[in-house]
N, C-alpha and C. Protein backbone atom coordinates (compact mmCIF):
# COMPACT_ATOMS: atom_id res chain seq x y z
N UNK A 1 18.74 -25.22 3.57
CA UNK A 1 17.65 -24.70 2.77
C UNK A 1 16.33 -24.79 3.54
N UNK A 2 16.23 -25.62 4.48
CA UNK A 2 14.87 -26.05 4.96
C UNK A 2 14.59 -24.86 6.10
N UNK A 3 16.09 -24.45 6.31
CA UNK A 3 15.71 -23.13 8.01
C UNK A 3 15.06 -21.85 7.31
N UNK A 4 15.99 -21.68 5.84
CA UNK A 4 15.33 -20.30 5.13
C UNK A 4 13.38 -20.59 5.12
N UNK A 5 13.11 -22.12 4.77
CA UNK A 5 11.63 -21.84 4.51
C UNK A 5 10.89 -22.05 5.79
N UNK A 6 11.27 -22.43 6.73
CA UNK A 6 10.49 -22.49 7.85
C UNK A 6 10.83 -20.73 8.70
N UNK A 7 11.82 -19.86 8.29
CA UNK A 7 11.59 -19.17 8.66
C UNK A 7 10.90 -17.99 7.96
N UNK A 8 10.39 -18.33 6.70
CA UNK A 8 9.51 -17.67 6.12
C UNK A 8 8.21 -18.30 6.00
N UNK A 9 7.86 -19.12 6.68
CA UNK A 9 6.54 -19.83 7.23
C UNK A 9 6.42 -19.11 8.54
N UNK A 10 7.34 -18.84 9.40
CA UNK A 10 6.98 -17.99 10.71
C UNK A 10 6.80 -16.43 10.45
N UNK A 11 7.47 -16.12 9.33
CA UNK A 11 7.34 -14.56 8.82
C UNK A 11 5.69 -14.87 8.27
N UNK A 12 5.53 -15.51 7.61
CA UNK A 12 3.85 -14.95 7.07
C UNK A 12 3.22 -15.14 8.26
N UNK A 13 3.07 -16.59 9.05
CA UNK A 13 2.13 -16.85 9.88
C UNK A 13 2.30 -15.23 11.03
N UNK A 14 3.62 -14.37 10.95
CA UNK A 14 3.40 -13.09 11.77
C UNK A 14 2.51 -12.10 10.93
N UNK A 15 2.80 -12.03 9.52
CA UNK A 15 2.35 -11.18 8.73
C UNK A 15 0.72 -11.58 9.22
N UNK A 16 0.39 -12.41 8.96
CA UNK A 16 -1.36 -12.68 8.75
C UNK A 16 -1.71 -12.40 9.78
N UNK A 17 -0.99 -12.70 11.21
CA UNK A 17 -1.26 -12.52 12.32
C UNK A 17 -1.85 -11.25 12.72
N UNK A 18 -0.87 -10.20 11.87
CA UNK A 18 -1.46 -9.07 12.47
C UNK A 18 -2.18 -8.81 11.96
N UNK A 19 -2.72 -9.08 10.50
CA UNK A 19 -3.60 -9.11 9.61
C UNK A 19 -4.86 -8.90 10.31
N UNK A 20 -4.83 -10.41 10.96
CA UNK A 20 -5.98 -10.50 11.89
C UNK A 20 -6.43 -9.89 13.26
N UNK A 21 -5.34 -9.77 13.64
CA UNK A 21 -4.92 -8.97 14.78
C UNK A 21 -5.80 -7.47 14.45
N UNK A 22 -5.70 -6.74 13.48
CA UNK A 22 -6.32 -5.90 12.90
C UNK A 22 -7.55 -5.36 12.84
N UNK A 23 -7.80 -6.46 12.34
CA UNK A 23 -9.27 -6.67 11.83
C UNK A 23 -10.29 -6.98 13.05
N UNK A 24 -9.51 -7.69 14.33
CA UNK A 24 -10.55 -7.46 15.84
C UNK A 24 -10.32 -6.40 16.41
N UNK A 25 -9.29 -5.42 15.80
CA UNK A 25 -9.65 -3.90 16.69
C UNK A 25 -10.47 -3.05 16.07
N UNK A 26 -10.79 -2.07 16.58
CA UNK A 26 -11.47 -1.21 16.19
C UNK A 26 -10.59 -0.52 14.98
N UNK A 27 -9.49 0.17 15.43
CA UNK A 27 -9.06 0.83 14.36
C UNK A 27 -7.48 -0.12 14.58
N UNK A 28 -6.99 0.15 13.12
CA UNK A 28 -6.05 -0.80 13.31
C UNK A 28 -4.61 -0.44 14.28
N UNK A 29 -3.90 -1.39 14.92
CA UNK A 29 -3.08 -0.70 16.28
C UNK A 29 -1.81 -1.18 15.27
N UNK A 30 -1.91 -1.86 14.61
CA UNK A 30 -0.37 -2.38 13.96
C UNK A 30 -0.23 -1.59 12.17
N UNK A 31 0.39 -0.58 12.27
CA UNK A 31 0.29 0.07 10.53
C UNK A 31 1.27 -0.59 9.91
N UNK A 32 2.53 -0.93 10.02
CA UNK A 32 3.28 -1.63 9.34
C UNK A 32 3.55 -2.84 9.57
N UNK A 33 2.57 -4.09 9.14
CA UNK A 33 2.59 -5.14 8.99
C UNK A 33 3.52 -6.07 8.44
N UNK A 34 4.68 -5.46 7.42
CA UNK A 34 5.91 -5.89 7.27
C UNK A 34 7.41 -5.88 7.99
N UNK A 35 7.09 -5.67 8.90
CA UNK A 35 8.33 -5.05 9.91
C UNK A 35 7.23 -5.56 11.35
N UNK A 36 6.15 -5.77 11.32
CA UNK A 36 5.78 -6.48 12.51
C UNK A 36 5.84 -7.81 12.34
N UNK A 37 5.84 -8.18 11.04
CA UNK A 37 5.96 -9.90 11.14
C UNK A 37 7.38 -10.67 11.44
N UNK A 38 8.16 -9.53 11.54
CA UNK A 38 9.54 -9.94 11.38
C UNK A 38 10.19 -9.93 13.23
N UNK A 39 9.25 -9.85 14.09
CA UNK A 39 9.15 -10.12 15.63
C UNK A 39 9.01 -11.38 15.83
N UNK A 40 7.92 -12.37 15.52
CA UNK A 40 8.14 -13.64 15.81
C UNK A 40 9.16 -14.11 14.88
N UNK A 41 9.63 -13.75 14.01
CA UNK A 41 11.22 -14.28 13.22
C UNK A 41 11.87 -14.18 14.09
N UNK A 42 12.19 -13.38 14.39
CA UNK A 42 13.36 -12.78 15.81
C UNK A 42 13.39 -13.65 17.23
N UNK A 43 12.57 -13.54 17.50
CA UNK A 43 11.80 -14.72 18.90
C UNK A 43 12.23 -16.07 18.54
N UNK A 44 11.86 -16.17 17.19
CA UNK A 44 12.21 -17.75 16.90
C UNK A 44 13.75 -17.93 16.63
N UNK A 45 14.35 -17.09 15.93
CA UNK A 45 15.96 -17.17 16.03
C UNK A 45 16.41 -17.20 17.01
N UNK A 46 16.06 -16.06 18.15
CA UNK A 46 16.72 -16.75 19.49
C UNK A 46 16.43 -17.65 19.92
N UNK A 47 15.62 -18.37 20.26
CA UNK A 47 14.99 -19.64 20.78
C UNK A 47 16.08 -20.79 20.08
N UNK A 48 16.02 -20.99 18.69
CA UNK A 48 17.00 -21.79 17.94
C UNK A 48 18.51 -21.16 18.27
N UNK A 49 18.85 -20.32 18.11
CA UNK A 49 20.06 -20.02 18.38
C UNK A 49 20.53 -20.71 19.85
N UNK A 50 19.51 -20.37 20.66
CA UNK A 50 19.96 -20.63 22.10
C UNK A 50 20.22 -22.38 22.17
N UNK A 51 18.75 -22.90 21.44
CA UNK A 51 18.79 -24.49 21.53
C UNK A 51 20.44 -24.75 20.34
N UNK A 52 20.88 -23.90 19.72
CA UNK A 52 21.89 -24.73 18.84
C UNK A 52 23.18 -24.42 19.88
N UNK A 53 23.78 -23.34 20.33
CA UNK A 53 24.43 -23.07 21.68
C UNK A 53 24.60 -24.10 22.59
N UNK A 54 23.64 -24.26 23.41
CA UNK A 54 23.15 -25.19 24.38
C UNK A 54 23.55 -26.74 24.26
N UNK A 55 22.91 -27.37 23.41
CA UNK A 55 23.42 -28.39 23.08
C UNK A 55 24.82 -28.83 22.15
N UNK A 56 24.41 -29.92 22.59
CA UNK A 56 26.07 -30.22 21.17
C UNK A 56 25.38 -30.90 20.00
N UNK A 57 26.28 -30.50 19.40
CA UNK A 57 26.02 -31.01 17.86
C UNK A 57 25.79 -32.41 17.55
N UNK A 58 25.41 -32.89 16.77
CA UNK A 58 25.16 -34.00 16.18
C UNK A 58 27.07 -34.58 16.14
N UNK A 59 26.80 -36.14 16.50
CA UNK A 59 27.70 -36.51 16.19
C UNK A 59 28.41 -37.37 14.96
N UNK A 60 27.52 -37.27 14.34
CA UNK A 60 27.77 -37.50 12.70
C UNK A 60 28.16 -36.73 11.91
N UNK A 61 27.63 -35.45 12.57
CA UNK A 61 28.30 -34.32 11.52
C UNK A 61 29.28 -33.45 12.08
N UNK A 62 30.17 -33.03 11.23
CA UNK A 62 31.59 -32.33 11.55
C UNK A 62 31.04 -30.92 11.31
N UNK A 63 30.59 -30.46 12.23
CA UNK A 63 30.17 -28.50 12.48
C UNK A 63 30.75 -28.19 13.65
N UNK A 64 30.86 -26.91 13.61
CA UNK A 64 30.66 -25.94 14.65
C UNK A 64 30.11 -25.37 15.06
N UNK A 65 29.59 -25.05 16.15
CA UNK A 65 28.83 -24.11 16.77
C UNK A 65 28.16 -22.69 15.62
N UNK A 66 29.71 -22.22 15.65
CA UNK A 66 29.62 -21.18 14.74
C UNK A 66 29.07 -21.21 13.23
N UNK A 67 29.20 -22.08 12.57
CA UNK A 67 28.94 -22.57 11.68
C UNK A 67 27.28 -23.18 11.78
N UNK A 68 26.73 -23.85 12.61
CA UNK A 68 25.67 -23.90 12.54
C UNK A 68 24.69 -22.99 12.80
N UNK A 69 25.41 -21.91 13.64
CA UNK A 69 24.30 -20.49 14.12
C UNK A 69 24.40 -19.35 12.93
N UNK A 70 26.04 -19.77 11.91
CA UNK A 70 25.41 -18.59 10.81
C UNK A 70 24.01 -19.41 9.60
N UNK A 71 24.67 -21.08 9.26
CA UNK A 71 23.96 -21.54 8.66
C UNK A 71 22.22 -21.48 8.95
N UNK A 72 21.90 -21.80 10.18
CA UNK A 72 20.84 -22.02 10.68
C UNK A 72 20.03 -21.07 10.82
N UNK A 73 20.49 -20.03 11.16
CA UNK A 73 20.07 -19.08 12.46
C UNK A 73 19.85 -17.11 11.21
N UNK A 74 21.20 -16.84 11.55
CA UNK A 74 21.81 -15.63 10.69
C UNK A 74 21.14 -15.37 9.55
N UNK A 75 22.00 -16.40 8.51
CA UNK A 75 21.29 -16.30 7.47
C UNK A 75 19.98 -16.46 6.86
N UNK A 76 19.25 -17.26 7.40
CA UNK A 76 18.10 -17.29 7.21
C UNK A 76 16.95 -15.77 7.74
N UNK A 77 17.75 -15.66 9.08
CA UNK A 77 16.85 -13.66 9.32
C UNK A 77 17.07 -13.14 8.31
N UNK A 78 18.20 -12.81 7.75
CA UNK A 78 19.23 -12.31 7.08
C UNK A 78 18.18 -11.60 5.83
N UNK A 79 18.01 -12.97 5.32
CA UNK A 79 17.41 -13.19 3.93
C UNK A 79 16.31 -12.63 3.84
N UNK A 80 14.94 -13.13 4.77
CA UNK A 80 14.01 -13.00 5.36
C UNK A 80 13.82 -11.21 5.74
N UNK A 81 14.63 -11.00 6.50
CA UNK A 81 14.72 -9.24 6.66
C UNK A 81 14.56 -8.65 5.47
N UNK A 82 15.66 -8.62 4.34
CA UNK A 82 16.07 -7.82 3.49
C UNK A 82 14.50 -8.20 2.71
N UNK A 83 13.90 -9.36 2.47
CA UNK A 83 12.83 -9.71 2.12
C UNK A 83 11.82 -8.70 2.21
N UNK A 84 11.46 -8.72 3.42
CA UNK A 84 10.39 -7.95 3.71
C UNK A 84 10.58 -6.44 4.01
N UNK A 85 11.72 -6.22 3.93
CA UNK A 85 11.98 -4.39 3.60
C UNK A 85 12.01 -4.32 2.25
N UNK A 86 12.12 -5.25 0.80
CA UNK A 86 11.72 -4.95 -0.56
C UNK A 86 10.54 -4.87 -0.26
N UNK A 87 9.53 -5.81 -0.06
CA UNK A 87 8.20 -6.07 -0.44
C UNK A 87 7.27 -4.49 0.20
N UNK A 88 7.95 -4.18 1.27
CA UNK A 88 7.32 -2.91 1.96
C UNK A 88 7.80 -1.96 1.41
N UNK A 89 9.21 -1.79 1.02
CA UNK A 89 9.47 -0.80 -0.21
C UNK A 89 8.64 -0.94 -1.50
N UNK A 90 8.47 -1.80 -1.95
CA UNK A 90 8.30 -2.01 -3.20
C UNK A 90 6.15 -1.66 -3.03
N UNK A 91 5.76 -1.90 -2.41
CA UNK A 91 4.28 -1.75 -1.75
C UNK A 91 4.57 -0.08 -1.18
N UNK A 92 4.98 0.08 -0.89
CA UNK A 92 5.07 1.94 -0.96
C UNK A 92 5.00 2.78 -1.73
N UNK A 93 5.80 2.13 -2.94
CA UNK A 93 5.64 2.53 -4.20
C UNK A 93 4.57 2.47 -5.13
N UNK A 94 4.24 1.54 -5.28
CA UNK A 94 3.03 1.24 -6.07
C UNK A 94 1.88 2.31 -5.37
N UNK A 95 1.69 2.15 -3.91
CA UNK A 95 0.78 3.34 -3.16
C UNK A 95 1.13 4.27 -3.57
N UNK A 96 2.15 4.91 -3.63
CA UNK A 96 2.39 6.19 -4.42
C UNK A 96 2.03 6.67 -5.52
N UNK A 97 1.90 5.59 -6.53
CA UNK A 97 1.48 5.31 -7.95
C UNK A 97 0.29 5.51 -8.01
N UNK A 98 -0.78 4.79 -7.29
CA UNK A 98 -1.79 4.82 -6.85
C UNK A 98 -2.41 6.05 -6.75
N UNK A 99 -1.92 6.43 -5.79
CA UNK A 99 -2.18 8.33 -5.26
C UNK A 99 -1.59 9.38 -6.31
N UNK A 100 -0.66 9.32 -6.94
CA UNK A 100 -0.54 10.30 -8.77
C UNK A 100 -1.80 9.94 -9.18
N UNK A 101 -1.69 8.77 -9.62
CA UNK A 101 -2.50 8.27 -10.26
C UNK A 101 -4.22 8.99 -10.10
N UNK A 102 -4.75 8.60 -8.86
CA UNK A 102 -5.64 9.20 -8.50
C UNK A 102 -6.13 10.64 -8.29
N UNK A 103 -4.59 11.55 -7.96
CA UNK A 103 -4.62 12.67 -8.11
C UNK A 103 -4.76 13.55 -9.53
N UNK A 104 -4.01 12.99 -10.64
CA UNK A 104 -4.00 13.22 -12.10
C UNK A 104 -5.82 12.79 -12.15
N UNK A 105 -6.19 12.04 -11.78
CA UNK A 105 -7.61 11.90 -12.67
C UNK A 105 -8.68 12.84 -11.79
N UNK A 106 -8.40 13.25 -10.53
CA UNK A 106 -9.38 13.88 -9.83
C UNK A 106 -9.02 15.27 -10.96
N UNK A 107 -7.70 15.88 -10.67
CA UNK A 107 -7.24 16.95 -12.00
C UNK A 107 -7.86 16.83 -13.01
N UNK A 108 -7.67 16.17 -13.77
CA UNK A 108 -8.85 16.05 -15.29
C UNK A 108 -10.17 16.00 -14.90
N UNK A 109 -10.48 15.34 -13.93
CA UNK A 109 -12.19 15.72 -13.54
C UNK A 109 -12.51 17.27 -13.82
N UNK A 110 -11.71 17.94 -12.78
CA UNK A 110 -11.75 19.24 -12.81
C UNK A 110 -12.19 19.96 -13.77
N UNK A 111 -10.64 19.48 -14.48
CA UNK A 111 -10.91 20.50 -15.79
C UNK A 111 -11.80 19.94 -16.58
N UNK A 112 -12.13 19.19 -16.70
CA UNK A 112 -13.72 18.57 -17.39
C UNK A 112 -14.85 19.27 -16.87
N UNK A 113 -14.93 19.55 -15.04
CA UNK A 113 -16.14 20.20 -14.65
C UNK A 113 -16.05 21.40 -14.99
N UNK A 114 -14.60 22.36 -15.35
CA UNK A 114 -14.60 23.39 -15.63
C UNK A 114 -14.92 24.04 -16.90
N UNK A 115 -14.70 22.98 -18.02
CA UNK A 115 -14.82 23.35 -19.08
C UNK A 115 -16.57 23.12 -19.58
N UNK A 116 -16.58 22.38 -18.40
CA UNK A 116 -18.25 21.99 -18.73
C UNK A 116 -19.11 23.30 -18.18
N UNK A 117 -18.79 23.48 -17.21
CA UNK A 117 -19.26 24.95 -16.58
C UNK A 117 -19.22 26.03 -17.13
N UNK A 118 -17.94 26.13 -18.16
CA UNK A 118 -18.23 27.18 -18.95
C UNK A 118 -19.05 27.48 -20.05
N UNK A 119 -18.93 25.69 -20.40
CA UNK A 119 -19.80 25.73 -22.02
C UNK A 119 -21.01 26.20 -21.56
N UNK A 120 -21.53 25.73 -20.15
CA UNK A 120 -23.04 25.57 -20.04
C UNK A 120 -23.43 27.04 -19.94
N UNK A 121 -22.37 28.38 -18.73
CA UNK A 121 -22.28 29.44 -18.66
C UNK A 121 -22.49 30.18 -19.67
N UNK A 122 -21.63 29.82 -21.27
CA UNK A 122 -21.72 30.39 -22.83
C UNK A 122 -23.43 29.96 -23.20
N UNK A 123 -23.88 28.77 -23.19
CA UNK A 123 -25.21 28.47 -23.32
C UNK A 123 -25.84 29.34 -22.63
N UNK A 124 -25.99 29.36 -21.97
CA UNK A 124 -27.04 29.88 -20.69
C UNK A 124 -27.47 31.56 -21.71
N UNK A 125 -26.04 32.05 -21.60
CA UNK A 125 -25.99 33.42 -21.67
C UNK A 125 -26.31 33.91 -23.18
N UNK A 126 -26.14 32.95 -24.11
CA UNK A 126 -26.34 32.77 -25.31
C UNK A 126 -27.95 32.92 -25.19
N UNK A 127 -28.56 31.58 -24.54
CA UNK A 127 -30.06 31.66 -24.42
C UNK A 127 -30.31 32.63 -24.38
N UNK A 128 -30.27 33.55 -23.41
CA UNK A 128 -30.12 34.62 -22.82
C UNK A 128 -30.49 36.29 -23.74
N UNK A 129 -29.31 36.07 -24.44
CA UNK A 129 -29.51 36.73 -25.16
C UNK A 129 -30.32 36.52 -26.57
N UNK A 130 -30.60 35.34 -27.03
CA UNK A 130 -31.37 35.13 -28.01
C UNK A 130 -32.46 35.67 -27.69
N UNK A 131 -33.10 35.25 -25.95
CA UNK A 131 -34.57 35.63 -25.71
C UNK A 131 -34.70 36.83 -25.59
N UNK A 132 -33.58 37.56 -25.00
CA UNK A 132 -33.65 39.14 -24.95
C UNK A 132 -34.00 39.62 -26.50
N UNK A 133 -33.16 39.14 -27.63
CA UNK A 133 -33.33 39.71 -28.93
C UNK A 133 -35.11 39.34 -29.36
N UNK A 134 -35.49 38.17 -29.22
CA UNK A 134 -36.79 38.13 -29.15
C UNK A 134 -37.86 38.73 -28.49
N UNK A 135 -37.66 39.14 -27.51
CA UNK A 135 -38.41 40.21 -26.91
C UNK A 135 -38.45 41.73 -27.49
N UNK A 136 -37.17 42.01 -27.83
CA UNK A 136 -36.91 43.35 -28.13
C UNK A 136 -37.84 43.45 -29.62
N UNK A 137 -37.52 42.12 -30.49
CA UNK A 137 -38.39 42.06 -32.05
C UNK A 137 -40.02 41.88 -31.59
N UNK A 138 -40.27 41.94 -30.64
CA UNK A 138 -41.83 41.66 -30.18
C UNK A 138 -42.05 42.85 -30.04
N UNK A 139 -41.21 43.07 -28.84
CA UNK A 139 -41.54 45.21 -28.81
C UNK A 139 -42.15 46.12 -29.81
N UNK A 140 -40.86 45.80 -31.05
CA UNK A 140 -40.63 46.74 -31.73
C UNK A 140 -41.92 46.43 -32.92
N UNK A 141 -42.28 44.94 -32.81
CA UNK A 141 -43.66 44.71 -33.41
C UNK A 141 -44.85 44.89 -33.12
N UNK A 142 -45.24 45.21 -31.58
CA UNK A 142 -46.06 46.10 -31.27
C UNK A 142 -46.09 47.37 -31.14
N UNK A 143 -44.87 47.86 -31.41
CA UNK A 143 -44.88 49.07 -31.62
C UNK A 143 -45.09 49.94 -32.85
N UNK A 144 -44.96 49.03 -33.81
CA UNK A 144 -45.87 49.63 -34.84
C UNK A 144 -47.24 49.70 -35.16
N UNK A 145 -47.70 50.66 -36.45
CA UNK A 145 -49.11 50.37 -35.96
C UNK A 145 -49.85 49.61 -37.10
């Protein structure tokens, strides 16, 4: 249990990394920050894999090689991977949501500016013609005698 959380202590400390990493470039060089944090995971599994290989096992405990590189090693990427392809799936989505979202209300703007444009167009022309009819009753009142 302790390899799954230390290897999701090396997955964030990559995640933030690039975070930061980011934020001293000009424009950002790393776009998918969930699939880049999962490089020093990788680095660090081999490194452990190699040190569990390499040496021999503890002699108190009855393992195998094999057995300690799926326990240790495997499963813990394993987990960790599938991890961070939800969270970047699942963060794709919501962006998507986001962008309907935003698109539906720029749409109703619209038709709000449109319907407003017209009322004001019906006003206008309304004015319009009221003052015309007032002019014409001015006319026709100086035109008598």
């Amino acid at each position: 249990m302790g390899a799954i959380f230390f290897y999701i202590f090396v997955y964030f400390i990559g995640y933030y990394g690039s975070a930061i990493f980011n934020m001293f470039t000009v424009r950002p060089l790393i776009t998918n920050r969930f699939m880049a944090a999962l490089v020093p995971v990788v680095a660090v599994a081999i490194a452990h894999g190699y040190m569990i290989v390499t040496k021999p096992p503890p002699a108190s405990q009855d393992i195998t090689v094999e057995s300690a590189m799926f326990t240790y090693v495997v499963m813990p990427v394993i987990i960790v991977s599938l991890g961070a392809v939800y969270f970047m799936w699942n963060s794709r989505r919501s962006e998507e949501e986001e962008t309907n979202d935003t698109n539906q209300e720029a749409e109703e703007d619209t038709d709000l500016n449109t319907e407003n444009t017209e009322s004001e167009e019906v006003a206008v022309s309304s004015e319009t013609n009221s003052a015309e009819s007032e002019q014409s009753n001015d006319d026709k009142k100086d035109k008598t005698p």
